[in-house]
Protein backbone atom coordinates (compact mmCIF):
# COMPACT_ATOMS: atom_id res chain seq x y z
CA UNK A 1 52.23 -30.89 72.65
CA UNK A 2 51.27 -30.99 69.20
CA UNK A 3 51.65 -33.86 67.09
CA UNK A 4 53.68 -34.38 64.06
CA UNK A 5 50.32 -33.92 61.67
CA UNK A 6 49.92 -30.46 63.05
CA UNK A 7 50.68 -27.65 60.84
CA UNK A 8 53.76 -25.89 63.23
CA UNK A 9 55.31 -29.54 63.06
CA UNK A 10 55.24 -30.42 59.45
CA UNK A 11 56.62 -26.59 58.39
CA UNK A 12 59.36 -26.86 61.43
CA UNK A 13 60.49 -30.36 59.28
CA UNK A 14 59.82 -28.55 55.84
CA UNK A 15 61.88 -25.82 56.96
CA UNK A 16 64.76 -27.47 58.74
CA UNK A 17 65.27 -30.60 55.87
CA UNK A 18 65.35 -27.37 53.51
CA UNK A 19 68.17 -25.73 55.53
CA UNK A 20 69.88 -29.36 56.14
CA UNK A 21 70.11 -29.74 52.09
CA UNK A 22 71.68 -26.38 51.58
CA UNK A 23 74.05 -26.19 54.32
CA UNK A 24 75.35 -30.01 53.49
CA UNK A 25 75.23 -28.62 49.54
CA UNK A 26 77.26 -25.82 50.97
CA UNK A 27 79.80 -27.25 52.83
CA UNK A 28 80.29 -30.13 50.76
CA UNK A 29 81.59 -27.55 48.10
CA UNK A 30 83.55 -25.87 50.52
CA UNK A 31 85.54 -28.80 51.42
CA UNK A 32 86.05 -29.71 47.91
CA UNK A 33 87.00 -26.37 46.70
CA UNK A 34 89.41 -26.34 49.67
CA UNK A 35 90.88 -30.16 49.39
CA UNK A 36 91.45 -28.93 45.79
CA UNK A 37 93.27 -26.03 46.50
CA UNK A 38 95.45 -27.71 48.90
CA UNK A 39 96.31 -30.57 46.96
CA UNK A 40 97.36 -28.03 43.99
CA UNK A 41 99.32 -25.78 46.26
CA UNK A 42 101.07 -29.04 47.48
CA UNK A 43 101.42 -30.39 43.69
CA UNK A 44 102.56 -26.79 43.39
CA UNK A 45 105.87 -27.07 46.03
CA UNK A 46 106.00 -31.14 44.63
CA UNK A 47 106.95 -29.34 40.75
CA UNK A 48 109.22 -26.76 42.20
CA UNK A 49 111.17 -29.80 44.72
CA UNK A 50 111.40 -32.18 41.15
CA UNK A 51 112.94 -29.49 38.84
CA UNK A 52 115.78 -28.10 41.83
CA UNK A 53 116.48 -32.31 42.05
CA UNK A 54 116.67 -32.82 37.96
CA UNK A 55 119.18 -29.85 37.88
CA UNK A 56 120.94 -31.42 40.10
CA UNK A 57 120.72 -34.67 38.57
CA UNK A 58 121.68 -33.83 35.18
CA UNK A 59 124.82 -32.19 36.93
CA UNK A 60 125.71 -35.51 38.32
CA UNK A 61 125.92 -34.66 41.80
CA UNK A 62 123.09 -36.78 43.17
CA UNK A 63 124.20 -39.08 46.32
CA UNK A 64 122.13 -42.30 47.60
CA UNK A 65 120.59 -40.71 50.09
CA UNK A 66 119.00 -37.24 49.52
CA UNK A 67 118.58 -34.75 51.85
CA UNK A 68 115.12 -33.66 53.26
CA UNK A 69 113.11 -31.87 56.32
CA UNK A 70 113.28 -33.14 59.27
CA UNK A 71 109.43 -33.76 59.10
CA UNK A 72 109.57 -36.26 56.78
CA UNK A 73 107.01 -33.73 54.91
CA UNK A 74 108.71 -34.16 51.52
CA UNK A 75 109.95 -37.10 49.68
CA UNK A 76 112.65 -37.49 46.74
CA UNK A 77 113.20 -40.07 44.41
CA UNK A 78 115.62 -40.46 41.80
CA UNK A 79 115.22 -43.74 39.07
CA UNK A 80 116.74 -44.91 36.09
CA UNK A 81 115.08 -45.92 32.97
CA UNK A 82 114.62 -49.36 33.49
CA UNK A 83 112.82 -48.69 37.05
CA UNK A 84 116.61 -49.03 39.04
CA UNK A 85 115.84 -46.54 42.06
CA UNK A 86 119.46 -44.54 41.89
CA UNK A 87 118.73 -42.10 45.17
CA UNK A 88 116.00 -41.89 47.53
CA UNK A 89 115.25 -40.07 50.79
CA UNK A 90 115.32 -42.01 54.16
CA UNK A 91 111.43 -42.54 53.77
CA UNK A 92 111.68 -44.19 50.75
CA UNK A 93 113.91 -46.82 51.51
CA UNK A 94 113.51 -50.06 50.21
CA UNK A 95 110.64 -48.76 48.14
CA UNK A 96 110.14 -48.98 44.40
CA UNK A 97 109.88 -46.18 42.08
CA UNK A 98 106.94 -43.84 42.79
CA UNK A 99 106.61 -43.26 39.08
CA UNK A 100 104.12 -45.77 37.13
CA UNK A 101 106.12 -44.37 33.72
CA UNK A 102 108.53 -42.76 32.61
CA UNK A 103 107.97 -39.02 31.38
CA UNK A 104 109.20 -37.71 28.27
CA UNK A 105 111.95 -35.33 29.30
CA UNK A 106 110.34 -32.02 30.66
CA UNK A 107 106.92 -33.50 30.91
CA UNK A 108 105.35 -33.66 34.26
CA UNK A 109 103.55 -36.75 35.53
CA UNK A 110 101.40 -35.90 39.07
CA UNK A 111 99.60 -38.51 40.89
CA UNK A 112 99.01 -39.34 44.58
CA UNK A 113 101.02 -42.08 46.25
CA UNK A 114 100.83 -43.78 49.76
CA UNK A 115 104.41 -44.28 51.75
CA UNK A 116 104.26 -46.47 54.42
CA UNK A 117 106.21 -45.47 57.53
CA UNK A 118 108.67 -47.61 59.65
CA UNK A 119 106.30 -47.33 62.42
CA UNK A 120 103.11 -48.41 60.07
CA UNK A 121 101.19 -45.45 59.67
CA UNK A 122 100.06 -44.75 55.84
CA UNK A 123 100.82 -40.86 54.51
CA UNK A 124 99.44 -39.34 51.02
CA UNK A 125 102.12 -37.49 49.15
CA UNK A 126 101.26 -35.49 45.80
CA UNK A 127 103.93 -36.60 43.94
CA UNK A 128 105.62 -34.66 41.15
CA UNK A 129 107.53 -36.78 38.31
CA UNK A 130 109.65 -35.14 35.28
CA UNK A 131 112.39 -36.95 32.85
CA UNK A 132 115.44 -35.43 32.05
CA UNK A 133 119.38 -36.42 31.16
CA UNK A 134 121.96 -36.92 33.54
CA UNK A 135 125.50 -38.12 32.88
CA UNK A 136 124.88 -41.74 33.31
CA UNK A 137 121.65 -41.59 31.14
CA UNK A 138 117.96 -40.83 31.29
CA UNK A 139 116.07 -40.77 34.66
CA UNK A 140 113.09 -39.75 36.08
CA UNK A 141 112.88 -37.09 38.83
CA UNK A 142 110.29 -37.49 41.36
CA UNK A 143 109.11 -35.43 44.20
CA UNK A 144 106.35 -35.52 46.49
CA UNK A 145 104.73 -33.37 49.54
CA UNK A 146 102.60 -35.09 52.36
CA UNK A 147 99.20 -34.45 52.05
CA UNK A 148 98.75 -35.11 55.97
CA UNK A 149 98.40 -31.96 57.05
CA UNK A 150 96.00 -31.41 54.63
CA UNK A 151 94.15 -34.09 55.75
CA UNK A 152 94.14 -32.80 59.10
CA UNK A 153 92.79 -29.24 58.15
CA UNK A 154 90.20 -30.67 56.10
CA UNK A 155 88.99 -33.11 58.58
CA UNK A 156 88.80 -30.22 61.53
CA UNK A 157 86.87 -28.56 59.15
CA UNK A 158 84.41 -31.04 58.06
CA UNK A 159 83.45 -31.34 61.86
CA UNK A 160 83.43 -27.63 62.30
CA UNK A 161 80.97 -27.99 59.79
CA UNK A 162 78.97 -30.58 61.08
CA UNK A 163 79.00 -28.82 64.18
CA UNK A 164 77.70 -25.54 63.02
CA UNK A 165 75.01 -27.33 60.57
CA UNK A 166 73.76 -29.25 63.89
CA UNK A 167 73.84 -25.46 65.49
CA UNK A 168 72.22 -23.79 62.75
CA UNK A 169 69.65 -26.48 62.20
CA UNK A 170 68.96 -26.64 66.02
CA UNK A 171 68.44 -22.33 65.63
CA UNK A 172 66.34 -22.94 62.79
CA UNK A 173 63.90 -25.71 63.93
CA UNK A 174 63.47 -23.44 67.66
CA UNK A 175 63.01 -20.28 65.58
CA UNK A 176 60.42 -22.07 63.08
CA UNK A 177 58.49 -23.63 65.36
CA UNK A 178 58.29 -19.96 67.65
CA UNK A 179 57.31 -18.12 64.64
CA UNK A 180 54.87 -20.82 63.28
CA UNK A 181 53.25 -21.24 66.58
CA UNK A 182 53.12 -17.31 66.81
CA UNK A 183 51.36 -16.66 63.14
CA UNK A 184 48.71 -19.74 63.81
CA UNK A 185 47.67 -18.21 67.23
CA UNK A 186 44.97 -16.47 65.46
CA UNK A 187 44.18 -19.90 63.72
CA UNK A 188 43.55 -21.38 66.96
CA UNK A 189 41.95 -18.44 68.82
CA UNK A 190 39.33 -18.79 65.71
CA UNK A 191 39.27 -22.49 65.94
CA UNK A 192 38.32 -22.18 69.59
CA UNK A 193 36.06 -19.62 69.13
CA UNK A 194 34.16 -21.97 66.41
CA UNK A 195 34.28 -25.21 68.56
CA UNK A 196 32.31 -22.99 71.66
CA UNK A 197 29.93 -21.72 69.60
CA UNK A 198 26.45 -23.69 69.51
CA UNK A 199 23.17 -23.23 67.63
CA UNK A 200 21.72 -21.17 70.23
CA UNK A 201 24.16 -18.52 70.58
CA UNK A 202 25.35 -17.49 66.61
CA UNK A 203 25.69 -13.65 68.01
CA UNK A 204 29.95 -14.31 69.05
CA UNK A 205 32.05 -13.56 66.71
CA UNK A 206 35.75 -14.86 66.05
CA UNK A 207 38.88 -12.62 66.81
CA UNK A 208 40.01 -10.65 63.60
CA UNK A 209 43.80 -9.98 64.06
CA UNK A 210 45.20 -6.59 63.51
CA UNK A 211 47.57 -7.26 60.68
CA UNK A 212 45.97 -7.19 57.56
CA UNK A 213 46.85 -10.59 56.25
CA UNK A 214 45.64 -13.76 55.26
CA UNK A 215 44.66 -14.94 58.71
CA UNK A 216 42.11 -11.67 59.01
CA UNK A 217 40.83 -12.10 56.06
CA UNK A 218 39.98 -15.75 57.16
CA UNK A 219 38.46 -14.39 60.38
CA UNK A 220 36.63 -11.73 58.12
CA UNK A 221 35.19 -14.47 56.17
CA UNK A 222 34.25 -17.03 58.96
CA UNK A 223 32.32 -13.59 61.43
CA UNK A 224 30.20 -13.19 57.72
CA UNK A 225 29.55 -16.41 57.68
CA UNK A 226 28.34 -16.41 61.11
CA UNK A 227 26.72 -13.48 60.77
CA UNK A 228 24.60 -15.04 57.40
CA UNK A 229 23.87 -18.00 59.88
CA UNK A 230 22.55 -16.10 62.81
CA UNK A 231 20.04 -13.95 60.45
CA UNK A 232 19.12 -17.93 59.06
CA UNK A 233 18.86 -18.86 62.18
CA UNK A 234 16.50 -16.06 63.70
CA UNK A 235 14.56 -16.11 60.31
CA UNK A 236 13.83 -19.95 60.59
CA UNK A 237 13.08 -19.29 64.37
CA UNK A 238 10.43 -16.33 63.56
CA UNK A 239 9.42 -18.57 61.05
CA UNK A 240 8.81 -21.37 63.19
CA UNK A 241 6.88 -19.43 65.44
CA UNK A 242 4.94 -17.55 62.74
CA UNK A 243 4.13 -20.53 61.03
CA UNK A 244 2.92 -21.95 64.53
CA UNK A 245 0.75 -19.43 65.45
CA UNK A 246 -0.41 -19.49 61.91
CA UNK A 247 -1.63 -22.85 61.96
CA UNK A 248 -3.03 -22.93 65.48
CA UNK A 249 -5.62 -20.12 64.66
CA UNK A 250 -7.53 -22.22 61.83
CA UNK A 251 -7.01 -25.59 64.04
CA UNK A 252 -8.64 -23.67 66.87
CA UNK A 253 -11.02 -22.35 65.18
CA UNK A 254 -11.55 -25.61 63.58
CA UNK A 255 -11.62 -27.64 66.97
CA UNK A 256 -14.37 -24.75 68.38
CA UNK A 257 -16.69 -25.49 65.88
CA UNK A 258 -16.68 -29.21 66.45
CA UNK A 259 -16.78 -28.80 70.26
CA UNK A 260 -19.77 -26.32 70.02
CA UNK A 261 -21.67 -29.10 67.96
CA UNK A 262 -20.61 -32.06 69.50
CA UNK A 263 -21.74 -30.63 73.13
CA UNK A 264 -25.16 -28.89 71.74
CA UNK A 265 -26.00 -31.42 68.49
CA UNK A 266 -29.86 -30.24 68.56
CA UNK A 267 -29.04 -26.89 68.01
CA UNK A 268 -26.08 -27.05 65.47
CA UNK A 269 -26.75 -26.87 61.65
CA UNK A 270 -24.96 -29.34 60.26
CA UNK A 271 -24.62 -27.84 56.97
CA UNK A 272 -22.99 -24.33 58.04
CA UNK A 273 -20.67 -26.45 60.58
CA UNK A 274 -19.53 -27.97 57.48
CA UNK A 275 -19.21 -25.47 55.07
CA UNK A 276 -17.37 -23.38 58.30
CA UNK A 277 -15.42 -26.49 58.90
CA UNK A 278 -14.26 -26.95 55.17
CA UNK A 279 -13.47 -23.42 54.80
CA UNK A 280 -10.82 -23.63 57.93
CA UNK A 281 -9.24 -26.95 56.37
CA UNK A 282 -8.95 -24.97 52.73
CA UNK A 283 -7.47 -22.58 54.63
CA UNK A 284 -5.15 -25.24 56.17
CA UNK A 285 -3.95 -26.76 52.99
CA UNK A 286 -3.49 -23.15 51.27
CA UNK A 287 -0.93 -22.42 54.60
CA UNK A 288 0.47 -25.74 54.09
CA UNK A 289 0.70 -25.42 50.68
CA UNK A 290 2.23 -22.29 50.99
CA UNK A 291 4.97 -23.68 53.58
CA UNK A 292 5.95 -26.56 51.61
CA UNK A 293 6.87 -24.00 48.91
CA UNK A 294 8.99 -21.96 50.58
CA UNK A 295 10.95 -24.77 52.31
CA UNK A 296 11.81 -26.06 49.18
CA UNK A 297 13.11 -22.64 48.16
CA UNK A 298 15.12 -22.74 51.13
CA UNK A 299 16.16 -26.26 50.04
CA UNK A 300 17.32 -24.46 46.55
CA UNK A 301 15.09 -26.53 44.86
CA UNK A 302 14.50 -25.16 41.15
CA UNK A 303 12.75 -26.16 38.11
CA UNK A 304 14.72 -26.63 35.13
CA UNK A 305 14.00 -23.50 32.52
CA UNK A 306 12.71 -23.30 29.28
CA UNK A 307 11.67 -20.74 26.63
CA UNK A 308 8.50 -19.77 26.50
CA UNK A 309 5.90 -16.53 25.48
CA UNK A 310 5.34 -14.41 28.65
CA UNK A 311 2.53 -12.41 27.13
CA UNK A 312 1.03 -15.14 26.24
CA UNK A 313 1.15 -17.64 29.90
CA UNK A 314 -0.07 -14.38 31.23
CA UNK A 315 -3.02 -14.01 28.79
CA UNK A 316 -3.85 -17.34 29.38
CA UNK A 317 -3.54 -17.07 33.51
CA UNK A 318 -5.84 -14.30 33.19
CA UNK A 319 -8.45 -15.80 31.32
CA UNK A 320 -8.82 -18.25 34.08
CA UNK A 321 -9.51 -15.30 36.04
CA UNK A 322 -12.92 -13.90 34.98
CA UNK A 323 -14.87 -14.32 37.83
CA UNK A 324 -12.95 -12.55 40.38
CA UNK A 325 -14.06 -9.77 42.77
CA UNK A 326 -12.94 -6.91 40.73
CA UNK A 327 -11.97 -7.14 36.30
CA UNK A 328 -8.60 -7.90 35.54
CA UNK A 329 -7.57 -6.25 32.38
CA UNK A 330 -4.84 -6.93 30.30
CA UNK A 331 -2.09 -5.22 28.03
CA UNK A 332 -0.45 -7.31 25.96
CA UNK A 333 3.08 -6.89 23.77
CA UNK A 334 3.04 -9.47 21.25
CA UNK A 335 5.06 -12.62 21.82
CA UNK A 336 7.91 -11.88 24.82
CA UNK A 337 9.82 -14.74 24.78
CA UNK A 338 11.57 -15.56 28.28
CA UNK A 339 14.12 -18.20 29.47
CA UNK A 340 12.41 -19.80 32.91
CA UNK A 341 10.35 -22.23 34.85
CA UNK A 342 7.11 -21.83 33.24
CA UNK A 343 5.08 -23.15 36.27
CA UNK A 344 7.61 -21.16 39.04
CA UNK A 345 7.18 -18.07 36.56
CA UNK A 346 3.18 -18.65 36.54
CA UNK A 347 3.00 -18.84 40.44
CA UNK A 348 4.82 -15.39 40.81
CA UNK A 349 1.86 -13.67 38.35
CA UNK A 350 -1.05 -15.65 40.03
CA UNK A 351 0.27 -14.75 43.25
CA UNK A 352 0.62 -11.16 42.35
CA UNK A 353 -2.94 -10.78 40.99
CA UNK A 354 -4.28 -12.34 43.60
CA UNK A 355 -2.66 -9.84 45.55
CA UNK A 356 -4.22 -6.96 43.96
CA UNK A 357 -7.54 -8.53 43.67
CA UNK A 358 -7.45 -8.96 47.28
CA UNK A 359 -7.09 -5.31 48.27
CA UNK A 360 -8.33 -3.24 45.13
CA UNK A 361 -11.31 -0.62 45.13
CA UNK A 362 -12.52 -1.78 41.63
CA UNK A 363 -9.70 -2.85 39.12
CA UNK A 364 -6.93 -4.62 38.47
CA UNK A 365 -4.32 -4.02 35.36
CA UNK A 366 -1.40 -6.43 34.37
CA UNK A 367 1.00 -5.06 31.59
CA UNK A 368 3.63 -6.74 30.14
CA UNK A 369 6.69 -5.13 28.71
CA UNK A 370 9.02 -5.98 26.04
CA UNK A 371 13.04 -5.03 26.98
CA UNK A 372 13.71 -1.52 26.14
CA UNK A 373 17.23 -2.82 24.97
CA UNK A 374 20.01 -5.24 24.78
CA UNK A 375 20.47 -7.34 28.35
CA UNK A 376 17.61 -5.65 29.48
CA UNK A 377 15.09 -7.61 31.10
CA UNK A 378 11.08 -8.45 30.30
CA UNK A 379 8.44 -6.79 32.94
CA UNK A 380 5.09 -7.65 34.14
CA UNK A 381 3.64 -4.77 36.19
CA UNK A 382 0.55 -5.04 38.13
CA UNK A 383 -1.65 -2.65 39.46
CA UNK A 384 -4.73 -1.91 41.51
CA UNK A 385 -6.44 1.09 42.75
CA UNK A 386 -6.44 -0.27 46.45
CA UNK A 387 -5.20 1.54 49.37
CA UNK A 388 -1.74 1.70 48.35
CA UNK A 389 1.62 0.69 49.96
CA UNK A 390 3.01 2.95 52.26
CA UNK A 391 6.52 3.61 51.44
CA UNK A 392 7.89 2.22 54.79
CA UNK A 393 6.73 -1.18 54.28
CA UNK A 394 7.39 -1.83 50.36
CA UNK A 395 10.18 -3.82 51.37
CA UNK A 396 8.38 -5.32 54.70
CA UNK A 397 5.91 -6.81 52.58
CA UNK A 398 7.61 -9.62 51.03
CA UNK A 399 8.68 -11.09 54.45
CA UNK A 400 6.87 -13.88 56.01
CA UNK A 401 3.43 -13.54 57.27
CA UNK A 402 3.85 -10.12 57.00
CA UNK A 403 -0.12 -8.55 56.67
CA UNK A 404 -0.38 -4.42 56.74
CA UNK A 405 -2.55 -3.05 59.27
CA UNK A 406 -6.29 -2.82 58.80
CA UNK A 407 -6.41 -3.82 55.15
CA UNK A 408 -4.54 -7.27 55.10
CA UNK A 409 -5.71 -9.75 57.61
CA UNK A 410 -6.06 -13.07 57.96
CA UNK A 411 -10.01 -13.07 57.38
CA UNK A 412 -9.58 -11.79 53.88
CA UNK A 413 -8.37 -15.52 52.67
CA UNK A 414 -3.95 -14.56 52.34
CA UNK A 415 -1.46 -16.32 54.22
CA UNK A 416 0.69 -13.79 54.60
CA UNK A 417 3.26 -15.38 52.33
CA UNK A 418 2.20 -15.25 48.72
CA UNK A 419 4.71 -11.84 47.97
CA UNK A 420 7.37 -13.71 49.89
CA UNK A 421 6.92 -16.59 47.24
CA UNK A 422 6.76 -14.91 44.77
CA UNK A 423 9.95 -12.75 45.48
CA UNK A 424 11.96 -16.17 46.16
CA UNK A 425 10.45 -17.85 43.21
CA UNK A 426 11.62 -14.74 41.10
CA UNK A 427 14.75 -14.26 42.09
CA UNK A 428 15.51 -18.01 41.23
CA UNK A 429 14.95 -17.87 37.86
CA UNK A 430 17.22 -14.98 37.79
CA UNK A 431 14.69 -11.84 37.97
CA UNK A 432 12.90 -10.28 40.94
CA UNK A 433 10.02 -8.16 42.14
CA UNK A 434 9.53 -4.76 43.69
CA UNK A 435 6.60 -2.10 44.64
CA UNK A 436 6.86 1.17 42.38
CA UNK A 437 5.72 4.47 43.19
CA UNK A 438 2.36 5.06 42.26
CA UNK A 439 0.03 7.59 42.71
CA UNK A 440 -3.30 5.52 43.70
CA UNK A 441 -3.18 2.01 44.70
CA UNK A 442 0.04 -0.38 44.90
CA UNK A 443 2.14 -1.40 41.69
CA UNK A 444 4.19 -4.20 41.76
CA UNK A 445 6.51 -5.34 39.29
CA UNK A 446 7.86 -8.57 38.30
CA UNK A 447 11.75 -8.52 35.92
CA UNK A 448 12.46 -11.75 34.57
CA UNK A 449 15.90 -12.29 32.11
CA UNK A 450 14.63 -11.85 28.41
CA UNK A 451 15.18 -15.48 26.53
């Protein structure tokens, strides 16, 4: 069963303390508004009793004992000025006057008064008082009407009430805690879902209920979120392997060369083992290198940007470059100020020559662009007259380890993940790159926010 923390408990309390308030906010005007109109209509037949007993007393008929119902529902009193009671029904006998004062002749003086029966028992009486003149002198006229039956009603009633508040609050909590438990069954079919699912299975998917409401849209949410960490999950497993069989092919080749001249020393040249050898661990650290990079992309690691003159970081990257394969020229655009991590920024053009260097036929151009308007961003587009792109693979490229057939292998000194850096290292300074169609060769293109 659940406990009282759960959600269906704490709204089943909500609701019925809610319910409790109003109902007892309810009923305790009720009974007022009804006590009161009892009490008037009996303060009502009191007034009419005292002005049919000060006619008669001013006619000077009044006896010692008055006349009443047989009920003993009514009471009469007749006094004098000085307090003398001068008639009185049989309940009042022996009593003083009900009146605290005396009333100004016509004036009506109500209050509630408690008669004590022979027996013992204690009645409420709305009593009525007026002054007037009899023959012998001014007296005061009082009449009063039980307020036991009155009583009565109103006390079946409060427990009616009480009753029917236990009832409806009984009604409410059930119903509450039915419909709660119905609209978090979804809740808990996704819960459940979630709590089977492990790492090596991110493919299930939670239950999206058919009403459009805030519980589907929850569901909606938590099968894209699973769905984002399945494709992270497959990535970093194809990475995983990629980088593994990445790594393995220069440590083999590594661990060959130092087998072949540790069995056969008198025939190895030392020398070329080395220079072999070294070139496999440069090879190494560039992969490593390369690795370390992207896992602290993954991490969201970014350098903190600053403003600085993209022509002139590429103009200066370039002129490092003289004595590559293949001339690199330049087009330049005047100062193009940028808002970005220089270094990050500097790694995404370096990695992007050395791209085209890699695989062009005989040149290389880098251009830099200034924005062609307001918001637009800065460009730096290079080119070579290589083999080209096909346009099936333009997005392909910038995965991991991703090398295109018979032009990009691991012999020609890539890793397979310098357009994948440079993508993520774009895009986190807020720009991005892309292949454009060109007629000869591959052009790529690198947007970065104008500063």
């Amino acid at each position: 069963m659940p406990s009282f923390g759960s959600v269906r408990a704490r709204v089943t309390v909500g609701a019925v303390l809610v319910v409790a308030v109003a109902l007892v906010a309810v009923g305790f005007v009720i009974v007022r508004m009804i006590a009161a109109t009892m009490v008037d209509d009996a303060e009502t037949f009191a007034e009419v009793q005292a002005r049919n007993l000060a006619i008669v007393a001013e006619a000077g008929r009044l006896s010692a004992v008055l006349d009443v119902d047989a009920e003993g529902s009514t009471i009469l009193q007749v006094t004098s000025s000085d307090g003398t009671v001068l008639a009185a029904s049989h309940q009042l006998a022996g009593m003083g006057p009900l009146g605290a004062s005396i009333p100004l002749e016509g004036r009506l003086d109500a209050r509630t008064v408690r008669v004590l029966a022979p027996d013992g028992r204690a009645t409420d009486f709305r009593v009525v008082s007026v002054g007037t003149e009899s023959p012998s002198g001014q007296v005061v006229v009082s009449a009063g009407v039980s307020l036991g039956e009155a009583a009565h009603v109103l006390g079946t009633l409060t427990r009616l009430l009480v009753i029917a508040l236990a009832v409806v609050l009984a009604v409410v909590s059930v119903v509450t805690w039915l419909v709660v438990a119905r609209a978090l069954r979804p809740v808990e079919a996704i819960r459940a879902e979630v709590e089977d699912l492990t790492s090596g299975d991110l493919s299930r998917r939670v239950p999206v209920p058919p009403h459009r409401d805030e519980v589907a849209r929850l569901a909606d949410t938590m099968n894209r979120m699973l769905a984002r960490l399945e494709e992270a999950s497959d990535r970093q497993r194809a990475f995983i392997a990629d980088a593994s069989h990445e790594l393995r092919s220069p440590l083999a080749s590594l661990r060959t060369q130092l087998e072949v001249t540790a069995a056969h020393p008198e025939g190895a040249d030392v020398v070329e083992v080395a220079e072999e050898s070294l070139e496999e661990v440069r090879r190494l650290e560039t992969l490593t290198t390369d690795l370390l990079q992207l896992a602290r992309l993954d991490a969201g690691n970014t350098a903190r940007a600053e403003s600085f003159d993209l022509a002139g970081l590429v103009a200066d990257l370039l002129d490092q470059r003289r004595g590559d394969r293949v001339p690199v020229a330049c087009q330049g655009a005047g100062v193009v100020p940028v808002q970005a991590a220089t270094k990050q920024v500097a790694q995404v053009v370096t990695n992007l020559v050395d791209n085209a260097v890699r695989h062009a036929g005989s040149a290389v151009s880098v251009a830099v662009t200034r924005p062609d308007g307001p918001g637009a961003p800065v460009s730096v587009t290079v080119s070579d007259d290589g083999p080209g792109i096909p346009a099936a693979d333009r997005e392909r490229i910038f995965d991991r380890f991703v090398r295109l057939d018979a032009t990009r292998s691991r012999d020609d000194g890539g890793t397979g993940l310098g357009l994948s850096i440079a993508r993520e290292l774009a895009r986190a300074n807020g720009g991005d790159v892309e292949v454009l169609d060109a007629g000869r060769g591959a052009t790529l293109r690198l947007t970065i926010p104008a500063g």
